[in-house]
Protein backbone atom coordinates (compact mmCIF):
# COMPACT_ATOMS: atom_id res chain seq x y z
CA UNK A 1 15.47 23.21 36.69
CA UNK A 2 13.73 21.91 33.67
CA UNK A 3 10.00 21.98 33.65
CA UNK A 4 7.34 20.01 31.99
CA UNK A 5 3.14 20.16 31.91
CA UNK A 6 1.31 17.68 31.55
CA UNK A 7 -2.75 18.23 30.13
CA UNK A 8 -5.37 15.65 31.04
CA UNK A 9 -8.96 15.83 31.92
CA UNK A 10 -8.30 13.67 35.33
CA UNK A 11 -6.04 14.10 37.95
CA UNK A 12 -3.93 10.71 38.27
CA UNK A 13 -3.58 10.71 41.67
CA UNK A 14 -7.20 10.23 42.34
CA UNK A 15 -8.16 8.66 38.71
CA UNK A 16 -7.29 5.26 38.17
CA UNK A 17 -7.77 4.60 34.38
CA UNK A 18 -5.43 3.73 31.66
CA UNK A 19 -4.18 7.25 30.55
CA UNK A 20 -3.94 8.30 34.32
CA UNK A 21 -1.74 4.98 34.88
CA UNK A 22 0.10 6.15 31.86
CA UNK A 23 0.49 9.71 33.10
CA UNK A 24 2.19 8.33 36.59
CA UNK A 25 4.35 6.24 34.69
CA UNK A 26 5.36 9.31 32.43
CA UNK A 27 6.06 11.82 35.51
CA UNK A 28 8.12 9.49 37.02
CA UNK A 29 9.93 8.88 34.09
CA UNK A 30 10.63 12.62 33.74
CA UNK A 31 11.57 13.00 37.07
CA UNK A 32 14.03 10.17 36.52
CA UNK A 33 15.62 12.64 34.16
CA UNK A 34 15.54 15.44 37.11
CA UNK A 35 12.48 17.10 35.55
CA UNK A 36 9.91 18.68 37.63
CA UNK A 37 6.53 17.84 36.01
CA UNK A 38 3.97 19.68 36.42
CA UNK A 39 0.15 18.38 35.74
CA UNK A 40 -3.31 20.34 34.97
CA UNK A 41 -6.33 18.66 35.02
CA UNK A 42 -10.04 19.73 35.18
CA UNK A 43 -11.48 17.04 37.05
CA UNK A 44 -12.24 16.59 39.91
CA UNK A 45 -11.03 20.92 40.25
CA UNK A 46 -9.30 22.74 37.84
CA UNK A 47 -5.79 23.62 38.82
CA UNK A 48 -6.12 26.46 37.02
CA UNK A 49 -7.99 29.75 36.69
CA UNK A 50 -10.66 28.23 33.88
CA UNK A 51 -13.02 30.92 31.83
CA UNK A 52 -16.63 29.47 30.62
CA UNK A 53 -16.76 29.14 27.00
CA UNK A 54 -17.26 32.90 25.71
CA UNK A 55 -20.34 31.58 23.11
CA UNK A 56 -23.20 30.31 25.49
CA UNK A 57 -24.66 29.20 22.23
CA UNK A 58 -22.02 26.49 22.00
CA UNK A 59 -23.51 24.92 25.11
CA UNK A 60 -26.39 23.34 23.06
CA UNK A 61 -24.45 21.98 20.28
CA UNK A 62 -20.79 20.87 21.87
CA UNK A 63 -20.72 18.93 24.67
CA UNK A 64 -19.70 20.71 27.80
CA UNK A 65 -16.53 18.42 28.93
CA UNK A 66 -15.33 19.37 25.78
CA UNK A 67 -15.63 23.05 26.02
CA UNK A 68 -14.00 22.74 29.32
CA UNK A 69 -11.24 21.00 27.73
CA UNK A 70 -10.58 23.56 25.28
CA UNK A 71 -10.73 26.73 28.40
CA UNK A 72 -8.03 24.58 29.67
CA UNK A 73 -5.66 24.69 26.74
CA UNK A 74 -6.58 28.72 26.68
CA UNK A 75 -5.94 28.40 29.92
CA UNK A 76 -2.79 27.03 29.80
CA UNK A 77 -1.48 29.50 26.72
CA UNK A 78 -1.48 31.86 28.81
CA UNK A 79 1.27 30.34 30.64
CA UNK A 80 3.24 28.14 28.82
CA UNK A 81 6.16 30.25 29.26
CA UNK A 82 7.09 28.87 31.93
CA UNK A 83 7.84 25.82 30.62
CA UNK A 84 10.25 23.39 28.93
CA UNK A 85 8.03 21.64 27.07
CA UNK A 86 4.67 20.31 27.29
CA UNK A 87 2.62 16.81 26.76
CA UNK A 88 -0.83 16.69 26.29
CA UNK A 89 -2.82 13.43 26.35
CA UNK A 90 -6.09 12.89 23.19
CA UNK A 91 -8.22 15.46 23.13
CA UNK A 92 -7.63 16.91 26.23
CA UNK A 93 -5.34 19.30 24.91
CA UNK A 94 -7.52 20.80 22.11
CA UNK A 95 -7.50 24.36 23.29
CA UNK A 96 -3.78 24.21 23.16
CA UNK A 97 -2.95 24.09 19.69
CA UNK A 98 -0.49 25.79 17.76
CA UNK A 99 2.21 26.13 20.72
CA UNK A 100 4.87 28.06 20.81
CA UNK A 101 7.01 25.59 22.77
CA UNK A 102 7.70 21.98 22.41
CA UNK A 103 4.93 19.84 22.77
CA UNK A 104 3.77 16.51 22.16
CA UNK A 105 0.45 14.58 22.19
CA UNK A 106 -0.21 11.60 22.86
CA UNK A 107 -3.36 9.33 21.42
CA UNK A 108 -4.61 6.88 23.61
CA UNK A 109 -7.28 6.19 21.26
CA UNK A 110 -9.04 8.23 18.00
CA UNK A 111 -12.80 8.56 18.78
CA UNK A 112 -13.64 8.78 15.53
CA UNK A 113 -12.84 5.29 15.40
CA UNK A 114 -14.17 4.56 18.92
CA UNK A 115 -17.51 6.26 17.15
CA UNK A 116 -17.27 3.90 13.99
CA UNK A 117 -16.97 0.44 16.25
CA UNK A 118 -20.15 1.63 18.56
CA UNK A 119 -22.06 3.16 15.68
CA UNK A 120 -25.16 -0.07 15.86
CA UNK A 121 -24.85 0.58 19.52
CA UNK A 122 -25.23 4.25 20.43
CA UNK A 123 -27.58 6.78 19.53
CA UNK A 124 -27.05 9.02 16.57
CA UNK A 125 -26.34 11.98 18.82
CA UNK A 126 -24.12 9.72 20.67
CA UNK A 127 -22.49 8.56 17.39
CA UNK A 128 -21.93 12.46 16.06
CA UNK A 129 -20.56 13.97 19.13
CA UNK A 130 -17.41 10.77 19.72
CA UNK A 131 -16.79 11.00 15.80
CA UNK A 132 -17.04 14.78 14.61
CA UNK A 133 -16.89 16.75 18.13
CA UNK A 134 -14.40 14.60 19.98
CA UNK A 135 -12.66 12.89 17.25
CA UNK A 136 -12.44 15.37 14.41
CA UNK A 137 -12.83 18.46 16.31
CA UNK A 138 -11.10 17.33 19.69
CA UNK A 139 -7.71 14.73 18.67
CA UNK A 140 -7.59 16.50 15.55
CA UNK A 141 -7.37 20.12 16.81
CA UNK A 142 -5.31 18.86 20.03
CA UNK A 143 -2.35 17.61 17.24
CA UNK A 144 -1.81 20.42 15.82
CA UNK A 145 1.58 22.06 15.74
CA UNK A 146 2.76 18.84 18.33
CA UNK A 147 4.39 15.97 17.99
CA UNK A 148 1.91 13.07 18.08
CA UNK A 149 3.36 9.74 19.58
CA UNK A 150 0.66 6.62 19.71
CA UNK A 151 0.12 3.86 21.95
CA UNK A 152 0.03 0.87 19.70
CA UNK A 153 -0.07 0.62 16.31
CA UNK A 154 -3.66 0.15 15.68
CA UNK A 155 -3.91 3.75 17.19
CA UNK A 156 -1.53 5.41 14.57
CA UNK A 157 -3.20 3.54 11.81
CA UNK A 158 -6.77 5.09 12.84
CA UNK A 159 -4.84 8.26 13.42
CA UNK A 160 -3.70 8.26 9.67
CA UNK A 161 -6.72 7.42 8.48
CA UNK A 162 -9.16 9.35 10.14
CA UNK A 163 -7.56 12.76 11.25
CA UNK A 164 -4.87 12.32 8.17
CA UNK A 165 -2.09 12.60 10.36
CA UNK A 166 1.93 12.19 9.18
CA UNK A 167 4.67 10.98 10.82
CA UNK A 168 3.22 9.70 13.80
CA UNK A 169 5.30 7.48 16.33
CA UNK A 170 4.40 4.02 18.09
CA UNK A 171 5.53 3.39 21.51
CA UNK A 172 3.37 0.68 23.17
CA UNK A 173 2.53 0.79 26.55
CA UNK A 174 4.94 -0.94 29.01
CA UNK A 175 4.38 -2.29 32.46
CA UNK A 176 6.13 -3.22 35.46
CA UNK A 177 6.51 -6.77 35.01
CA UNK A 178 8.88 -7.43 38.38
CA UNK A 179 5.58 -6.38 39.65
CA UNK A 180 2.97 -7.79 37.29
CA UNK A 181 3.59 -11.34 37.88
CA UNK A 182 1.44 -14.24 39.24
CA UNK A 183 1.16 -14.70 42.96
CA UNK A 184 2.21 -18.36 43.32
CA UNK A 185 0.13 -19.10 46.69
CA UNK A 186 -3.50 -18.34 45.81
CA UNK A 187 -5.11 -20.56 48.61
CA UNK A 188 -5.16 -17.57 50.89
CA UNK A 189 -6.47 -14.85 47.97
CA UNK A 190 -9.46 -17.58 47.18
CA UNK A 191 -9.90 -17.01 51.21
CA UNK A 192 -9.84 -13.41 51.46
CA UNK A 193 -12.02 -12.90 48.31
CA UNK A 194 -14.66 -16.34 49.71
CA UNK A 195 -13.93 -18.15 46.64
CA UNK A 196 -13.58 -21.66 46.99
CA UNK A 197 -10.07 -23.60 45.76
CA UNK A 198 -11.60 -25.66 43.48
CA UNK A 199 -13.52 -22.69 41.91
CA UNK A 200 -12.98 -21.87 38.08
CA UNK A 201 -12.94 -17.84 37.70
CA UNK A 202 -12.91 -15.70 35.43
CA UNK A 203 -12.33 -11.70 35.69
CA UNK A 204 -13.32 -8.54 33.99
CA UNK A 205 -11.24 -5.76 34.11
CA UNK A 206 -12.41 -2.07 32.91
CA UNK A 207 -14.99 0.47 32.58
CA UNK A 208 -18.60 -1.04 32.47
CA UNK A 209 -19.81 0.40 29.00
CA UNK A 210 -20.75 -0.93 25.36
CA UNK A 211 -17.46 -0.70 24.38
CA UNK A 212 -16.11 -2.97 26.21
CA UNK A 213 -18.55 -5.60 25.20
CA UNK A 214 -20.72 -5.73 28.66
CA UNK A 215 -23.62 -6.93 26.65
CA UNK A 216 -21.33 -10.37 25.54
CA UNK A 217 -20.36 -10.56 28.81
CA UNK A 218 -23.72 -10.67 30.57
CA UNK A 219 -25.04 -13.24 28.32
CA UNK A 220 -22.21 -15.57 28.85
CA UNK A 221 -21.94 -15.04 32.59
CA UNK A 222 -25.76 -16.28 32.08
CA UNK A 223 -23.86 -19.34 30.44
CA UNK A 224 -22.20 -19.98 33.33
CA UNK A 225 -23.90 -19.54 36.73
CA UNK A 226 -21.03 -22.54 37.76
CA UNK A 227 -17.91 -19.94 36.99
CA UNK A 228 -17.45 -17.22 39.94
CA UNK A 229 -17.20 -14.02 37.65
CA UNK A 230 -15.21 -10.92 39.25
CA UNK A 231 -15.84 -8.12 37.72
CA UNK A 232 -13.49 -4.59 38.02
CA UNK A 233 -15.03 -2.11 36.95
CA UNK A 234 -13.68 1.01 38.23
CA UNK A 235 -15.53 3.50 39.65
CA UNK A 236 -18.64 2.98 36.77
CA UNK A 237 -21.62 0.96 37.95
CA UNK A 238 -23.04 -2.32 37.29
CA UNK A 239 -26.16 -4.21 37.52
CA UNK A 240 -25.51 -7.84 37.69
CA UNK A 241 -26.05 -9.32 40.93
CA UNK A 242 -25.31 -13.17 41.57
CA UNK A 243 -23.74 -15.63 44.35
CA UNK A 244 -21.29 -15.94 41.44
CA UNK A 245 -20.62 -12.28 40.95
CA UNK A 246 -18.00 -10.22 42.44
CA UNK A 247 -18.27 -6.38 41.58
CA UNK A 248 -14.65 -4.57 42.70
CA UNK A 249 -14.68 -0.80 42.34
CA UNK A 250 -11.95 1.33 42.29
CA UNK A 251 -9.22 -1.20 42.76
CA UNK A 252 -6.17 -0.32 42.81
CA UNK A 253 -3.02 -2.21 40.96
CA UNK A 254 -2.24 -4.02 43.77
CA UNK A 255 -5.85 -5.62 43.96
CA UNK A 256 -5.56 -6.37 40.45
CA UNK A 257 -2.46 -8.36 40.71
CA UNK A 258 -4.13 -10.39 43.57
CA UNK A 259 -7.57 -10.83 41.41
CA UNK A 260 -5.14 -12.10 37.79
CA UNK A 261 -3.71 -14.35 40.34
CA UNK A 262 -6.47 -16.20 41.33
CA UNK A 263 -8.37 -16.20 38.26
CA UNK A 264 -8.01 -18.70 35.63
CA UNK A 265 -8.99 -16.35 32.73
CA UNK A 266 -9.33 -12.91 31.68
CA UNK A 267 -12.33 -12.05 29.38
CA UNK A 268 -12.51 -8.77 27.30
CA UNK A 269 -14.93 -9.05 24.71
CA UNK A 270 -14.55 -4.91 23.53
CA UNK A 271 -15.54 -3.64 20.46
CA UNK A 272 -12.88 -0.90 20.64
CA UNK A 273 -9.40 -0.62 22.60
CA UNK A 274 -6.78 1.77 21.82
CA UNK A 275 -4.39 -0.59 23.62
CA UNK A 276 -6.05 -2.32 26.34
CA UNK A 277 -3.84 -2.52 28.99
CA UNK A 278 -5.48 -4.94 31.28
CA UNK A 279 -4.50 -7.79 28.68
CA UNK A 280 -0.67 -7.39 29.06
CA UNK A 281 -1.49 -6.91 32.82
CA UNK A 282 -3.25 -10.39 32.80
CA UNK A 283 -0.75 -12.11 30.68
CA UNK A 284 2.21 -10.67 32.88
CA UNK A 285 0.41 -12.68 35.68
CA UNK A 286 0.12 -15.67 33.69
CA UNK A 287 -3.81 -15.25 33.03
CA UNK A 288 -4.49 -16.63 29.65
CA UNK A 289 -6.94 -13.93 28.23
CA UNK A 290 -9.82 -13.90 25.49
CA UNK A 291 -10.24 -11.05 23.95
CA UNK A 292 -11.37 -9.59 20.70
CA UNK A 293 -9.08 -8.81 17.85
CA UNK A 294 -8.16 -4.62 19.17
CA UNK A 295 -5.26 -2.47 20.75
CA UNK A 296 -2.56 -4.58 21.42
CA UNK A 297 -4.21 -8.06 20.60
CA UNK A 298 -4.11 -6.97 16.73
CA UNK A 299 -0.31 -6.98 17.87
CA UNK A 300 -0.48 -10.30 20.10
CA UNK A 301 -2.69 -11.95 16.91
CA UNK A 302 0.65 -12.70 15.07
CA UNK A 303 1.85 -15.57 18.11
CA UNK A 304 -0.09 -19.03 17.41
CA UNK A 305 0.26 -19.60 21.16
CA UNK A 306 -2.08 -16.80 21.69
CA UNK A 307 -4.09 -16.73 18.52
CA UNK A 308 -5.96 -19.29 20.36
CA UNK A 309 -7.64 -17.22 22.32
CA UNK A 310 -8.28 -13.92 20.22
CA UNK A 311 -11.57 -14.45 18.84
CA UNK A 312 -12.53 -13.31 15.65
CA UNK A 313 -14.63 -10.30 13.81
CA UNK A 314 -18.44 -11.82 13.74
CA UNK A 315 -22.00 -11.53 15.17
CA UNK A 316 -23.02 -11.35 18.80
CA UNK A 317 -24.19 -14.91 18.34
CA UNK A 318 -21.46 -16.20 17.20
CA UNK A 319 -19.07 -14.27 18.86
CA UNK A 320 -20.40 -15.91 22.04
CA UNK A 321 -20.10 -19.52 21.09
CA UNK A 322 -16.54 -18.87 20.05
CA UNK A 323 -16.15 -17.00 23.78
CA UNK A 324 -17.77 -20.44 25.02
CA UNK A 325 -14.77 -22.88 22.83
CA UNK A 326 -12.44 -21.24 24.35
CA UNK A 327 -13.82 -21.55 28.05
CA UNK A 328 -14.59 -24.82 27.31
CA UNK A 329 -10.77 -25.63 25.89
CA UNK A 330 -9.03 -23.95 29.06
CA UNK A 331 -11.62 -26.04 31.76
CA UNK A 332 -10.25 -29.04 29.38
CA UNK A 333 -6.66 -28.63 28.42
CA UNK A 334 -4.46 -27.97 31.01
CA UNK A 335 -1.35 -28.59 29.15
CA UNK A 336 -2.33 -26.23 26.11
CA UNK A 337 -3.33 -23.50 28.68
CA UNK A 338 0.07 -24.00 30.69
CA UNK A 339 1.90 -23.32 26.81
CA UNK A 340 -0.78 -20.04 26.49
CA UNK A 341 0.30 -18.53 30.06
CA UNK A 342 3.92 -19.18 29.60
CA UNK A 343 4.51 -17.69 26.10
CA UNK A 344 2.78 -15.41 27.63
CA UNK A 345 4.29 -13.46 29.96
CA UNK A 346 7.73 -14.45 27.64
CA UNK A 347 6.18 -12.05 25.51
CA UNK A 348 5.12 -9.62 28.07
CA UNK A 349 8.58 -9.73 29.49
CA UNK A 350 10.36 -9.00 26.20
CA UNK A 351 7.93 -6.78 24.30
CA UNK A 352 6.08 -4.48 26.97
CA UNK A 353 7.79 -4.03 29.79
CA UNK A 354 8.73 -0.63 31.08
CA UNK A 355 12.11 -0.46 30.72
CA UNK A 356 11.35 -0.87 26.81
CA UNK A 357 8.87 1.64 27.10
CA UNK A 358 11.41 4.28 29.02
CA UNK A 359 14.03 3.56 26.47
CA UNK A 360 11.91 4.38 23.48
CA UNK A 361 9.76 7.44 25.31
CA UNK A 362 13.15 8.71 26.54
CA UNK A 363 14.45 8.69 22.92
CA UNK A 364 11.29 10.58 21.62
CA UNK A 365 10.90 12.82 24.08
CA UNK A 366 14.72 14.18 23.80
CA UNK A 367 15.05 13.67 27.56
CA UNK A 368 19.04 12.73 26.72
CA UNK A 369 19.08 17.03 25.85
CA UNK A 370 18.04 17.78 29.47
């Protein structure tokens, strides 16, 4: 039997992120291929027999989830024997460099660039330790000796320019779109979740941190007091409190798909995405989204139908009267919304599904040799 480890800070079955929906997606590809997969995480208990960093001196300077990243990849050398080959996921797999068996990592993101696009809104401490202790001490040492595969293409161009890195391969992220697709009869949903019919909504989806723009989007759910605002925001916290606001934790994809069903837009305002997987989750469900130009909207930025909605690289100010245009156009135009959802998920259908992204991981992987 072939056998395959995967590296990652979180354990996907209890993690519900992008990189641990990713990680699902990639066992089950694998075991598609009759592949027993194998994965070690840290958090919320290491799966494996984990050393403290030998130099307690290091504690002061390095942050501590990345020290216990690296005792993982030692960790891990120890055994890596015993298997096939081996995928490791950012910087998660820094202390597992130079391997001695086929390996591959895979860049979600490059926190040095995550570093650069926060650098007016974090702390210079903040600002060193994503750029120089994650980024160019973390991704960088977790590439070497593998073969690095990136999520979109705005990933693989930070990846190059940041952490110099050659010959580095794009496979977007792909989703199930047989299940990503709008639920038709809403009138119950509005029910379940007390929102009235003739309510306009508009959702959030993802971590509640700077980087995803919370500050735009408390000031223009201030804007708004008439829009019911649901806001997903994993298992981080948040603040805002409103008859208006909805705060869902921890949902799961199947309350997602019932939320981009009975909302009539997405907005994700981030200042950084590697990919940004919500959008293409929205769009599959016909949820015209406005987002900033990152990830996969740098990608999506090239279809008028959906230029529309991508706002453009400017000031906070700005930034949110452009956020209010496009509210205002999609309360307005019903017919150029209608063109927006259905190009759409065309797009979705054709570009990022999962078959797509099987095909092309399949290929790169060398699963065809097992």
């Amino acid at each position: 039997m072939i056998r395959a480890a995967i590296l990652n800070a979180f354990n996907p079955e209890l993690y519900k992120g992008g990189i641990e929906t990713f990680i699902l997606n990639l066992k089950a590809l694998l075991e598609e291929h009759n592949i027993s997969v194998y994965i070690h995480s840290i958090s919320p208990e290491p799966n494996l027999p984990i050393r403290p960093f030998p130099l307690e001196s290091f504690n002061k300077i390095v942050p501590a989830f990345l020290l216990n990243c690296f005792m993982m990849g030692r960790a891990f050398s120890r055994i890596e024997k015993d298997y096939d080959f081996v995928i490791t996921n950012n910087f998660y797999g820094l202390g597992y460099f130079s391997p001695r068996i086929k390996s591959f990592a895979i860049y979600h993101s490059t926190h040095a660039g995550y570093a650069d696009a926060l650098k007016d809104w974090v702390s210079k401490k903040d600002y060193r330790n994503l750029k120089y202790f994650y980024g160019h001490l973390g991704d960088r040492l977790s590439g070497r000796g593998k073969i690095k595969i990136a999520v979109s293409q705005s990933v693989k161009d930070e990846l190059e320019k940041h952490y110099k890195f050659k010959n580095v391969t794009v496979i977007n992220h792909g989703i199930d779109t047989t299940f990503f697709k709008k639920i038709e009869e809403t009138t119950p949903l509005r029910k379940k979740w007390d929102i009235h019919a003739d309510a306009f909504v508009g959702i959030f989806a993802g971590r509640w941190e700077i980087g995803k723009g919370i500050d735009i989007i408390e000031e223009v759910i201030k804007l708004y007091p008439d829009i019911i605002w649901l806001l997903a925001i994993g298992l981080s916290e948040c603040p805002l409190k409103g008859n208006n606001i909805r705060v869902i934790k921890d949902a799961d994809r199947e309350t997602l798909r019932e939320l981009y069903s009975i909302s009539d837009f997405m907005l994700l305002p981030s200042y950084y995405e590697g990919f940004g997987l919500v959008i293409i989750e929205a769009m599959a469900c016909k949820l015209p989204v406005i987002c900033t130009e990152v990830g996969v909207a740098k990608d999506l930025f090239r279809f008028d139908a959906l230029r529309r909605l991508i706002l453009p690289n400017c000031g906070k100010l700005e930034l949110i009267k452009k956020i209010n245009d496009r509210i205002s156009f999609l309360k307005r135009d019903e017919i150029g919304k209608k063109e927006i959802i259905n190009r759409g998920r065309t797009i979705i259908e054709r570009d990022y599904n999962i078959d797509i992204w099987k095909k092309r991981m399949s290929i790169v992987l060398g699963l065809s040799n097992y």
